[in-house]
C-alpha atoms as a PDB file:
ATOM      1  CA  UNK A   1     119.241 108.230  83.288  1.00  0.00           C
ATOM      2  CA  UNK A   2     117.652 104.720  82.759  1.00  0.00           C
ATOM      3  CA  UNK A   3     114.806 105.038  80.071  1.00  0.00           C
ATOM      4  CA  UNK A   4     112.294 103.476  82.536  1.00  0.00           C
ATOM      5  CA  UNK A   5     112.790 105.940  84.836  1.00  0.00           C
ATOM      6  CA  UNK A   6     112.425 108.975  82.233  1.00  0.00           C
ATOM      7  CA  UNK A   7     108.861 106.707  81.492  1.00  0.00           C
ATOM      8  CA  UNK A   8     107.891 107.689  85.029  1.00  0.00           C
ATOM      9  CA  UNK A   9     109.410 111.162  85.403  1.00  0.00           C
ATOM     10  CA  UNK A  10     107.073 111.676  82.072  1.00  0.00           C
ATOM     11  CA  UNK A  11     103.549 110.390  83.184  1.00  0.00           C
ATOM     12  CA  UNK A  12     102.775 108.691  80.226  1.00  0.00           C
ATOM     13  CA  UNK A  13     101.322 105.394  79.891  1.00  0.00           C
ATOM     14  CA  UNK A  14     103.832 102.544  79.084  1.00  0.00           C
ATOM     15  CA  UNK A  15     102.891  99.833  76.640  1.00  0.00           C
ATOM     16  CA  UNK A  16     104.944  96.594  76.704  1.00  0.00           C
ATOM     17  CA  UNK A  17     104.659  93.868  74.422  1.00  0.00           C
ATOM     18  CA  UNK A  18     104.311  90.530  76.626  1.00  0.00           C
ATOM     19  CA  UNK A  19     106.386  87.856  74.640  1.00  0.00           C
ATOM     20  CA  UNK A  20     106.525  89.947  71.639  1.00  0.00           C
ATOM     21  CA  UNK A  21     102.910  89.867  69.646  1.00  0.00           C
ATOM     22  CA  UNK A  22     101.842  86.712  71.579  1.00  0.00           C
ATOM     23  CA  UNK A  23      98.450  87.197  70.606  1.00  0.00           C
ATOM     24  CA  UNK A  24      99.165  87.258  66.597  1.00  0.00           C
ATOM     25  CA  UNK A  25     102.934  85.450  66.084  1.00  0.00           C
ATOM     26  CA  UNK A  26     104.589  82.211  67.938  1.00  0.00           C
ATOM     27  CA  UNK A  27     105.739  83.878  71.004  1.00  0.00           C
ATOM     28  CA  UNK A  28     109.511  85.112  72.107  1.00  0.00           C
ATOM     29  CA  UNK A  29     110.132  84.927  68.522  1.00  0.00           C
ATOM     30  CA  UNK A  30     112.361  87.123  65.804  1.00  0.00           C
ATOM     31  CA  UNK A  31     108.647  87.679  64.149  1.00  0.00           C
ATOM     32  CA  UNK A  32     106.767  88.126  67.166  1.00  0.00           C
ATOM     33  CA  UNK A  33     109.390  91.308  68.241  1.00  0.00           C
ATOM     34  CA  UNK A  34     109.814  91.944  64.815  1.00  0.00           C
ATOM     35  CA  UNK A  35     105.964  92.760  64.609  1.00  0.00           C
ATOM     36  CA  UNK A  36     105.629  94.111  68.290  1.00  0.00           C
ATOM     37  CA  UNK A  37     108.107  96.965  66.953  1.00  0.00           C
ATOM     38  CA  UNK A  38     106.414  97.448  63.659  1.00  0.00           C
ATOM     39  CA  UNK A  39     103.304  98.125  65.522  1.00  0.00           C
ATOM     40  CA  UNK A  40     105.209 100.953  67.561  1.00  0.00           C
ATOM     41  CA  UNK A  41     105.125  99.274  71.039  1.00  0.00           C
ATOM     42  CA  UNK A  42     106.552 101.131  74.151  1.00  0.00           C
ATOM     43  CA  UNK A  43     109.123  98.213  74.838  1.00  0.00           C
ATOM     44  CA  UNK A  44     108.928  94.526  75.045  1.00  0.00           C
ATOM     45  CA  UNK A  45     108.985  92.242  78.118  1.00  0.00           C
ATOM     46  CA  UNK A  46     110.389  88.907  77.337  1.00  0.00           C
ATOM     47  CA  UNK A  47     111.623  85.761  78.888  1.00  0.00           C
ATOM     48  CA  UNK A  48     115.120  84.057  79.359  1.00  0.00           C
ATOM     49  CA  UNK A  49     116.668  80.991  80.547  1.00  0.00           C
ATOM     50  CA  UNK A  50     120.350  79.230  79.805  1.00  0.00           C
ATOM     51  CA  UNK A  51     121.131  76.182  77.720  1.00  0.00           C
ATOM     52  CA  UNK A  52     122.766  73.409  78.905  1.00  0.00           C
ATOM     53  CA  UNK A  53     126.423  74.458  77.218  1.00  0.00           C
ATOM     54  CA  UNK A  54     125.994  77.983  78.818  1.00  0.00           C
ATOM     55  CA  UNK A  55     124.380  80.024  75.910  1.00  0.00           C
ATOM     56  CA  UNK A  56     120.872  82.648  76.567  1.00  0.00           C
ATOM     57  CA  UNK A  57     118.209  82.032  74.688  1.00  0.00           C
ATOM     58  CA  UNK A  58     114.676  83.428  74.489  1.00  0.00           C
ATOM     59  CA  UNK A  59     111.804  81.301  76.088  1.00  0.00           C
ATOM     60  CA  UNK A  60     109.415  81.522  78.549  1.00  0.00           C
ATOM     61  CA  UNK A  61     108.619  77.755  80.185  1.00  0.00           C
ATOM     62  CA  UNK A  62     111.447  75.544  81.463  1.00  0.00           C
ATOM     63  CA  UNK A  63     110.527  72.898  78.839  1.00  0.00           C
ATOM     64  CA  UNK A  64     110.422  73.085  75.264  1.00  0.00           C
ATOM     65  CA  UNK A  65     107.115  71.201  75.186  1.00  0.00           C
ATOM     66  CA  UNK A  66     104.067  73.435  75.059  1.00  0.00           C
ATOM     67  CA  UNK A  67     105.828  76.265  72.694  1.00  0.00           C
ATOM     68  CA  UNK A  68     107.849  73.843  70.588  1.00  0.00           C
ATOM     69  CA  UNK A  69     107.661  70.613  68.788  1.00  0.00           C
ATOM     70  CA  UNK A  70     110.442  69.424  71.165  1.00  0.00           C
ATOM     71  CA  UNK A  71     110.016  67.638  74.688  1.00  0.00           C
ATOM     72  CA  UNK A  72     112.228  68.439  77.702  1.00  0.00           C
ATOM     73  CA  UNK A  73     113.942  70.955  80.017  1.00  0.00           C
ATOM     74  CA  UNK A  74     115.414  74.032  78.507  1.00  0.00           C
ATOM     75  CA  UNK A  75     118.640  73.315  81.077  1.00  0.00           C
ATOM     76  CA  UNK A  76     119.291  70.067  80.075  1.00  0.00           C
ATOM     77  CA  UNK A  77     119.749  71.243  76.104  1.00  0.00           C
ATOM     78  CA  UNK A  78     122.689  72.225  74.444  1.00  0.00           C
ATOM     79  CA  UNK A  79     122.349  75.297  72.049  1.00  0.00           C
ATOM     80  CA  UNK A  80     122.359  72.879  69.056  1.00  0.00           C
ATOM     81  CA  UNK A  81     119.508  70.483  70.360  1.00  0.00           C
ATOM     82  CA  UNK A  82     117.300  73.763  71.258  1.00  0.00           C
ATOM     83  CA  UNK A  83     117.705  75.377  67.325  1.00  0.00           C
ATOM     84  CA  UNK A  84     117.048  72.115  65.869  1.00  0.00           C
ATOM     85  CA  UNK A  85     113.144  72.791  67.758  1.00  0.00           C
ATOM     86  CA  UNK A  86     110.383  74.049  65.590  1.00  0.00           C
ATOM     87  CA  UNK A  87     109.124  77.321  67.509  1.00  0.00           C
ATOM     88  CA  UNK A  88     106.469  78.226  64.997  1.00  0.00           C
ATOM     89  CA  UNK A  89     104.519  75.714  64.072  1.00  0.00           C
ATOM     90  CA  UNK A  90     102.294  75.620  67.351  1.00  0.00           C
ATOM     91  CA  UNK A  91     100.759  78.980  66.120  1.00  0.00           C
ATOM     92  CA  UNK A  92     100.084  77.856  62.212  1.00  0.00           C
ATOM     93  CA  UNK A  93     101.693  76.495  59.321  1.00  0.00           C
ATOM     94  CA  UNK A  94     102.819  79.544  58.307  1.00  0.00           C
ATOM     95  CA  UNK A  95     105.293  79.890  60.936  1.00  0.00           C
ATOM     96  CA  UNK A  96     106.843  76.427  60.320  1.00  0.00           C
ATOM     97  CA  UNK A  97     110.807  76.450  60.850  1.00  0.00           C
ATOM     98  CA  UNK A  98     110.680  79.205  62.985  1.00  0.00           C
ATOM     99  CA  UNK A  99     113.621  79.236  66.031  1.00  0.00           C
ATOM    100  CA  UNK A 100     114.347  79.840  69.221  1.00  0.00           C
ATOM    101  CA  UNK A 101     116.112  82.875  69.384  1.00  0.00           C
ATOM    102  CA  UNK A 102     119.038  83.582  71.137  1.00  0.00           C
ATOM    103  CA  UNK A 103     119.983  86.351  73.838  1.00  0.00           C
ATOM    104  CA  UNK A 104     122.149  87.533  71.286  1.00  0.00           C
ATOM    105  CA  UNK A 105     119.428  87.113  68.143  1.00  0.00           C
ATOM    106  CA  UNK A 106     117.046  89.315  70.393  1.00  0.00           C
ATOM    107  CA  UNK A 107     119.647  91.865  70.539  1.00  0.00           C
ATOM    108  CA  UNK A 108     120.722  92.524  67.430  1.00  0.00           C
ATOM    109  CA  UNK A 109     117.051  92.369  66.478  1.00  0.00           C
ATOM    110  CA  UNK A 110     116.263  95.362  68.882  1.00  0.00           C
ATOM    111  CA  UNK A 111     119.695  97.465  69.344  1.00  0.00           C
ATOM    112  CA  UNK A 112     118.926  99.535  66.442  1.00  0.00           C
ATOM    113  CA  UNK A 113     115.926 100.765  68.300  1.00  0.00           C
ATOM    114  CA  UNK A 114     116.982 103.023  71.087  1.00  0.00           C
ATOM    115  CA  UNK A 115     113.835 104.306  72.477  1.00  0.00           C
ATOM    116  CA  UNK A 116     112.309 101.003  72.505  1.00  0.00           C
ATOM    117  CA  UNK A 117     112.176  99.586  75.984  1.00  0.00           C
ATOM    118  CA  UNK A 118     113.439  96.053  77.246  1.00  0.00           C
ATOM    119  CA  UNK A 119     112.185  94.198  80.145  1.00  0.00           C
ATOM    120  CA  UNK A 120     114.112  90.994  80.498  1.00  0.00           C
ATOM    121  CA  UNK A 121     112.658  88.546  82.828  1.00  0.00           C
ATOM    122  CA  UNK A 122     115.176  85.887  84.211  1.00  0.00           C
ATOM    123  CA  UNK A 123     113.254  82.755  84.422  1.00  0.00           C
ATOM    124  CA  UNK A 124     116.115  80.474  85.583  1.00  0.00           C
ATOM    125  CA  UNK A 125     115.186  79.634  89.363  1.00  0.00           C
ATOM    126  CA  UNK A 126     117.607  78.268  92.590  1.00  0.00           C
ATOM    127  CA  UNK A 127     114.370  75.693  92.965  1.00  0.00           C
ATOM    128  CA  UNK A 128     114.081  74.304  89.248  1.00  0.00           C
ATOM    129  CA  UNK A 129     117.579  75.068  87.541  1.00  0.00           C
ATOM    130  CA  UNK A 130     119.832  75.604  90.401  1.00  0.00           C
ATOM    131  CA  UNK A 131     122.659  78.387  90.771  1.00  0.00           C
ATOM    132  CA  UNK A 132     122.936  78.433  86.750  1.00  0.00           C
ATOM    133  CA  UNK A 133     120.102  81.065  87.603  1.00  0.00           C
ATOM    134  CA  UNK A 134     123.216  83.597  88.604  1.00  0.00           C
ATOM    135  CA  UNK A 135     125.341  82.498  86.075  1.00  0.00           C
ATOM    136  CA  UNK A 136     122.345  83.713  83.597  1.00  0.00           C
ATOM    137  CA  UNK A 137     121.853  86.986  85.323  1.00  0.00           C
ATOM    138  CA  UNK A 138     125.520  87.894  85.349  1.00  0.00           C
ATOM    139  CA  UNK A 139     125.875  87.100  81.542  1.00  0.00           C
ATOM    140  CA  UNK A 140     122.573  89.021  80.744  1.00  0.00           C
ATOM    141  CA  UNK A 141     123.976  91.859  82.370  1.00  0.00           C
ATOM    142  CA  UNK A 142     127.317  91.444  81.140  1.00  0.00           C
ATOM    143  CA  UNK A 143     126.033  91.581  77.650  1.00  0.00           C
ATOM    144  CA  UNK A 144     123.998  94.384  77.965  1.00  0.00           C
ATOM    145  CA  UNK A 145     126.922  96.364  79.415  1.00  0.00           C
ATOM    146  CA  UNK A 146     128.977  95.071  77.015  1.00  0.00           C
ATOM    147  CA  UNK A 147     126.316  96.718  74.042  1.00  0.00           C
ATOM    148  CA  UNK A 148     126.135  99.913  76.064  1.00  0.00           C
ATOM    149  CA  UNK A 149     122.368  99.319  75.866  1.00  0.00           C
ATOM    150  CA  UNK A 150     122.156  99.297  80.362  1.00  0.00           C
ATOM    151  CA  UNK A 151     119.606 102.346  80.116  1.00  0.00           C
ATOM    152  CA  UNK A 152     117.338 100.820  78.135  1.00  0.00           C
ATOM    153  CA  UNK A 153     117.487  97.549  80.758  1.00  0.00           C
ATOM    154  CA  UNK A 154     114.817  96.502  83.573  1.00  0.00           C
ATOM    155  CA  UNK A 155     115.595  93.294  85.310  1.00  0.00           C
ATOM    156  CA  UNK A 156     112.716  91.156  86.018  1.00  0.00           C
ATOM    157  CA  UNK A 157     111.935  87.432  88.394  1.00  0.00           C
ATOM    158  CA  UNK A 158     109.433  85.895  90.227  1.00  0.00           C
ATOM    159  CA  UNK A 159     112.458  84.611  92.159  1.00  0.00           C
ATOM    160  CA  UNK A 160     113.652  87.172  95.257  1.00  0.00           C
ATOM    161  CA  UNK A 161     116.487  85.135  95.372  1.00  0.00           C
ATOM    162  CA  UNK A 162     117.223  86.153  91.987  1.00  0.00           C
ATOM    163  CA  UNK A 163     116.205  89.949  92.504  1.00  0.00           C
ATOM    164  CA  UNK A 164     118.241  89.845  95.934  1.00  0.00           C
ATOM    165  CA  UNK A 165     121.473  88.593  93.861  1.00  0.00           C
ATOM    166  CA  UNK A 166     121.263  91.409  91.877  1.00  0.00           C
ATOM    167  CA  UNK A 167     120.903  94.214  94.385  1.00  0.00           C
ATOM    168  CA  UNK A 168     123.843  92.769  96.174  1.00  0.00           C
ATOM    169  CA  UNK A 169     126.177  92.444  92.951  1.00  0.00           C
ATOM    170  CA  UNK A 170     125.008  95.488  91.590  1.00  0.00           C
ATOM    171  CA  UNK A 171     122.984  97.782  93.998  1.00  0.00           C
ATOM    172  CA  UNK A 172     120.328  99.768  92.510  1.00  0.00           C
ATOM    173  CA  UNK A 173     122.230 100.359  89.118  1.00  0.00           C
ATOM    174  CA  UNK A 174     119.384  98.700  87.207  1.00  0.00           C
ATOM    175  CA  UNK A 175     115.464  99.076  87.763  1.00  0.00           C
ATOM    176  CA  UNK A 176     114.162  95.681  88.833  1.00  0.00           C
ATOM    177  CA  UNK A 177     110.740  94.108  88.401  1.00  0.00           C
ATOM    178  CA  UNK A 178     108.692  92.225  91.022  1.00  0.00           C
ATOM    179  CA  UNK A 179     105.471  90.675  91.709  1.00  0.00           C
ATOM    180  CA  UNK A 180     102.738  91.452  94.336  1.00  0.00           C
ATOM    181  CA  UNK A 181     101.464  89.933  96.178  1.00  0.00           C
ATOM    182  CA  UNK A 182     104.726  89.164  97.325  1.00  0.00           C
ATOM    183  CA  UNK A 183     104.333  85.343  97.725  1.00  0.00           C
ATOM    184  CA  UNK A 184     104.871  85.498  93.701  1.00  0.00           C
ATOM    185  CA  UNK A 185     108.278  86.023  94.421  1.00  0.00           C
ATOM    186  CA  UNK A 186     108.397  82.490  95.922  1.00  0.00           C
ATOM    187  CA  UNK A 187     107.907  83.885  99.017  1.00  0.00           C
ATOM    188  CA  UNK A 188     110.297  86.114 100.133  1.00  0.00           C
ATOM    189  CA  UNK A 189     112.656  86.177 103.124  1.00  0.00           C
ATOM    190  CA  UNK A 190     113.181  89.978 103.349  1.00  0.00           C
ATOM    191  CA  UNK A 191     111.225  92.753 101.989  1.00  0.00           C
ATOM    192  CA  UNK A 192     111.777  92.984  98.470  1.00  0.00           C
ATOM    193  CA  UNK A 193     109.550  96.310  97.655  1.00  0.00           C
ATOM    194  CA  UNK A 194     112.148  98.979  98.808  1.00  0.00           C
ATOM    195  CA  UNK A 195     114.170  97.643  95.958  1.00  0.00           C
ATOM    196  CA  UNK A 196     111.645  97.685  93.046  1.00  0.00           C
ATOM    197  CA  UNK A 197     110.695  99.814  90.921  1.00  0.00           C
ATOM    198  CA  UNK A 198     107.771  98.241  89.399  1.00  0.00           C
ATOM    199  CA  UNK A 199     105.281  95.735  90.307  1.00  0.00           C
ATOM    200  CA  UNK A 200     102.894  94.174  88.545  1.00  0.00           C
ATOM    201  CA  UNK A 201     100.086  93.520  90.610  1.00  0.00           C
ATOM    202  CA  UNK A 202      97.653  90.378  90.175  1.00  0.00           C
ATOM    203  CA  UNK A 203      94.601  89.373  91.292  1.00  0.00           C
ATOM    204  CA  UNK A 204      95.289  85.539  92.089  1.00  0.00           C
ATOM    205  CA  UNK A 205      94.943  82.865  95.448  1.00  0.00           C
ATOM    206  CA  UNK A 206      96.691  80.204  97.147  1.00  0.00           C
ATOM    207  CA  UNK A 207      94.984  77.022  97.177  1.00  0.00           C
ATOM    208  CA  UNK A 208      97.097  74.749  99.163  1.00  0.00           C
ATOM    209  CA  UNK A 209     100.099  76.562  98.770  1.00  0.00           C
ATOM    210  CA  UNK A 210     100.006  76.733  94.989  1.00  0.00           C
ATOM    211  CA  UNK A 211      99.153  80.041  93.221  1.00  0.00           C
ATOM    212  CA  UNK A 212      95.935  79.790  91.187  1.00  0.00           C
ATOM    213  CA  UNK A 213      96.429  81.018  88.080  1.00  0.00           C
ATOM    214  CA  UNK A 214      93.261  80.839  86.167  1.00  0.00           C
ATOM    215  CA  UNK A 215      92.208  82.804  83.785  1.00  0.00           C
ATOM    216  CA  UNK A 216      89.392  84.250  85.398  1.00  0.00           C
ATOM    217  CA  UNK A 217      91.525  85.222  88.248  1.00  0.00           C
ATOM    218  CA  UNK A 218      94.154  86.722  86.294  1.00  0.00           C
ATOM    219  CA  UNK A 219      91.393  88.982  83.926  1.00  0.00           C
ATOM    220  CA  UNK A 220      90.390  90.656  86.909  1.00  0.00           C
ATOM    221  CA  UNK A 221      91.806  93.825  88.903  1.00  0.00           C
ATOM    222  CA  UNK A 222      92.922  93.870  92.885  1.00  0.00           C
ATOM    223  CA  UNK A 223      90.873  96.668  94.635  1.00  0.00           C
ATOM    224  CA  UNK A 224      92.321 100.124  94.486  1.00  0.00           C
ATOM    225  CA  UNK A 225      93.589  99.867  97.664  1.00  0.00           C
ATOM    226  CA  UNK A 226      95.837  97.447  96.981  1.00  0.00           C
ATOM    227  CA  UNK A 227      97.729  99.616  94.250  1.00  0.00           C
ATOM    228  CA  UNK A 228      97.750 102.555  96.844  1.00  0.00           C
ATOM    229  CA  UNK A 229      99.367 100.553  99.203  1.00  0.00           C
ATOM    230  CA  UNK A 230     102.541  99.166  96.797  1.00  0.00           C
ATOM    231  CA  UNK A 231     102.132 102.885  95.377  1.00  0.00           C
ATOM    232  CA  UNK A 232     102.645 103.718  98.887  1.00  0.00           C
ATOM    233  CA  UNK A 233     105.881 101.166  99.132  1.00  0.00           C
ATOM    234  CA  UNK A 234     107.604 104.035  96.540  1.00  0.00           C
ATOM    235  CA  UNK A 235     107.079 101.136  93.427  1.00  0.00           C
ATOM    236  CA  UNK A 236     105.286 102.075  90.103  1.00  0.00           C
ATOM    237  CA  UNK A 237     102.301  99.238  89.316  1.00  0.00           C
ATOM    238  CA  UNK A 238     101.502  97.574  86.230  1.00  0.00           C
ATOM    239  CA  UNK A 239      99.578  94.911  85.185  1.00  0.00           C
ATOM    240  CA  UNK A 240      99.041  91.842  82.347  1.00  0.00           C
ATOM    241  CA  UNK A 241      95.366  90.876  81.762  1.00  0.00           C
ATOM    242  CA  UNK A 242      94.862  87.710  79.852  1.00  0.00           C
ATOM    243  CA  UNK A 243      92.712  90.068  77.124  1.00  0.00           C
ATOM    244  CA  UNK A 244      92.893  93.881  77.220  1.00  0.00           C
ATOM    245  CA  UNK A 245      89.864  95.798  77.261  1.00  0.00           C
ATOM    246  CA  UNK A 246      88.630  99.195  77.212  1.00  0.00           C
ATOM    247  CA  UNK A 247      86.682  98.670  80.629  1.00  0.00           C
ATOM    248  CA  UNK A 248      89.741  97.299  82.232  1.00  0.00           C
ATOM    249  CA  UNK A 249      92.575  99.560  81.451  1.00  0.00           C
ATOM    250  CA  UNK A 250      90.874 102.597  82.485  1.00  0.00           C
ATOM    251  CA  UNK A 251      89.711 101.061  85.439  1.00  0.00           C
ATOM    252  CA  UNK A 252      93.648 100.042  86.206  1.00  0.00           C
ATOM    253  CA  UNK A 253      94.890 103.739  84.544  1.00  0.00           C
ATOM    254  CA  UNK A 254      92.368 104.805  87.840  1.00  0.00           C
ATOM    255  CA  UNK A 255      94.437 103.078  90.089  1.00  0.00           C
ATOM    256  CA  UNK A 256      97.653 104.411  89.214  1.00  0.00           C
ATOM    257  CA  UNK A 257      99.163 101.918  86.763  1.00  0.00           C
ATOM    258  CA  UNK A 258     101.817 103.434  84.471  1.00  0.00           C
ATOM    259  CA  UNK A 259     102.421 100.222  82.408  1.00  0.00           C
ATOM    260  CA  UNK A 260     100.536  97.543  80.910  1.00  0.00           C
ATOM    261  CA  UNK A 261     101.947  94.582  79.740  1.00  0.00           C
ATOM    262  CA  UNK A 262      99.839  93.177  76.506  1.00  0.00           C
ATOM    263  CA  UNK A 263      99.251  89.871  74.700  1.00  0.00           C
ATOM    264  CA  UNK A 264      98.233  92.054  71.652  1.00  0.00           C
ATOM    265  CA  UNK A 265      99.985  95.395  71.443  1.00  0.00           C
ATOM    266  CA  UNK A 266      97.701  96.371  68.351  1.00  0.00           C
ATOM    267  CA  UNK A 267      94.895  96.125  70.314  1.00  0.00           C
ATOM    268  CA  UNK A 268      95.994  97.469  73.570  1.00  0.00           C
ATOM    269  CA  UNK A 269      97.861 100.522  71.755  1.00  0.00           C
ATOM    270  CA  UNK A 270      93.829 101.312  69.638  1.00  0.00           C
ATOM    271  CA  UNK A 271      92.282 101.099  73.055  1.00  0.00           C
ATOM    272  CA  UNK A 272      95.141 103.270  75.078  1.00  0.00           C
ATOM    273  CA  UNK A 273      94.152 105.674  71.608  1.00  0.00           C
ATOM    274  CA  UNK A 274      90.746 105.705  71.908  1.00  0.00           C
ATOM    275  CA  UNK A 275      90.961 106.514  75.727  1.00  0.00           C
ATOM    276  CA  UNK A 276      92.980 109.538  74.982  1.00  0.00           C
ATOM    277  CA  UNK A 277      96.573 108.337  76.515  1.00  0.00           C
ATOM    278  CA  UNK A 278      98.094 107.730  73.016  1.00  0.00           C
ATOM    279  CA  UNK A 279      98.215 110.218  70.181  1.00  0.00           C
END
């Protein structure tokens, strides 16, 4: 059975590392896994998109520019161009020379680790990057099968394109990800929810046909009907606050989330301790 879906079967409270330890290293970096697993994380959600020459590398934007010291799509970059990019350097000196990792960096980083959780989010889009977004999801899930690590796997995309490609290439073989409301999945032609298995749930607008993704917004919870009701869809709910709190994760734990994705899994594990969910 798929390790995400022994999470559920068990009840217990999932913590995920957004980025890695976004909070405290240069995020989707070797050093910010490296330090989400050190600190004994659930699993780690992370973000991936596809070079120019065809290689999967770790990164959540589709430029280089606000996480590097480089300019530019990530598409339009050959594997060489994108390692030659300082990754580090935007969080403090200390981090100067760090890379972008590859797919296959990440891997060999976290194989060793069998209990540890991966959600991989495909952030390759048919609007921004074209149909290289398949070509990415087939040779995510190609390498996964190929390091027998597919039960340790959830799929993840704002895109329900995306998603949709990979229930009809693969059925329901791997648990997939989505967003809610469901115009986060760049609004949707069919019904995604019947395929998910999670959702992470957000508290955010459309103002003039553009989600508004403030801060504010984002730090707050939807009412508790609004979990019920993709609870009620057969889908597990989790959510990502900008900054954890004690306040707030109960309140969401109330709701029915199983799984909280966190900018700073040291604090979000001490306050998921002090509430009496972690031992």
């Amino acid at each position: 059975m798929n390790k995400f879906l022994e999470w559920i079967e068990s009840g217990k409270i999932m913590m995920a590392a957004h980025r890695g330890d976004k909070d405290c290293r240069p995020e989707n970096t070797i050093p910010a896994f490296k330090h989400a697993i050190e600190l004994g994380a659930d699993g780690i959600e992370t973000d991936i998109h596809q070079t120019k020459d065809g290689v999967i590398i770790m990164m959540h934007d589709h430029t280089v520019d606000r996480t590097t010291d480089g300019v530019g799509r990530v598409c339009d970059k050959t594997l060489a161009e994108i390692k030659e990019l300082d990754a580090g350097i935007k969080k403090g000196e200390e981090y100067r020379g760090t890379r972008v990792p590859t797919f296959d960096e990440f891997l060999d980083l976290v194989e060793p680790y069998p209990n540890l959780l991966l959600n991989l989010e495909l952030k390759d889009y048919p609007g921004v990057e074209g149909d290289i977004c398949y070509s990415t999801a087939d040779k995510v899930i190609a390498e996964i099968e190929r390091r027998g690590m597919a039960d340790r796997i959830m799929l993840n995309c704002f895109s329900w394109e995306v998603l949709n490609y990979i229930v009809e290439k693969h059925g329901n073989k791997y648990p997939l990800h989505g967003f809610y409301p469901d115009y986060l999945m760049q609004f949707p032609k069919r019904d995604m929810y019947p395929d998910l298995t999670y959702v992470c749930l957000f508290n955010c607008q459309l103002v003039d046909g553009k989600v508004d993704w403030s801060p504010r917004k984002v730090q707050e919870l939807l009412p508790a009907e609004e979990f019920k009701k993709v609870n009620d869809m057969g889908c597990e709910t989790c959510v990502c606050f900008v900054k954890d709190t004690p306040e707030l994760m109960q309140a969401a734990i109330d709701r029915g989330v199983s799984m909280f994705t966190c900018n700073n899994p040291e604090r979000a594990i001490q306050i998921l301790k002090d509430l009496g969910y972690r031992k």
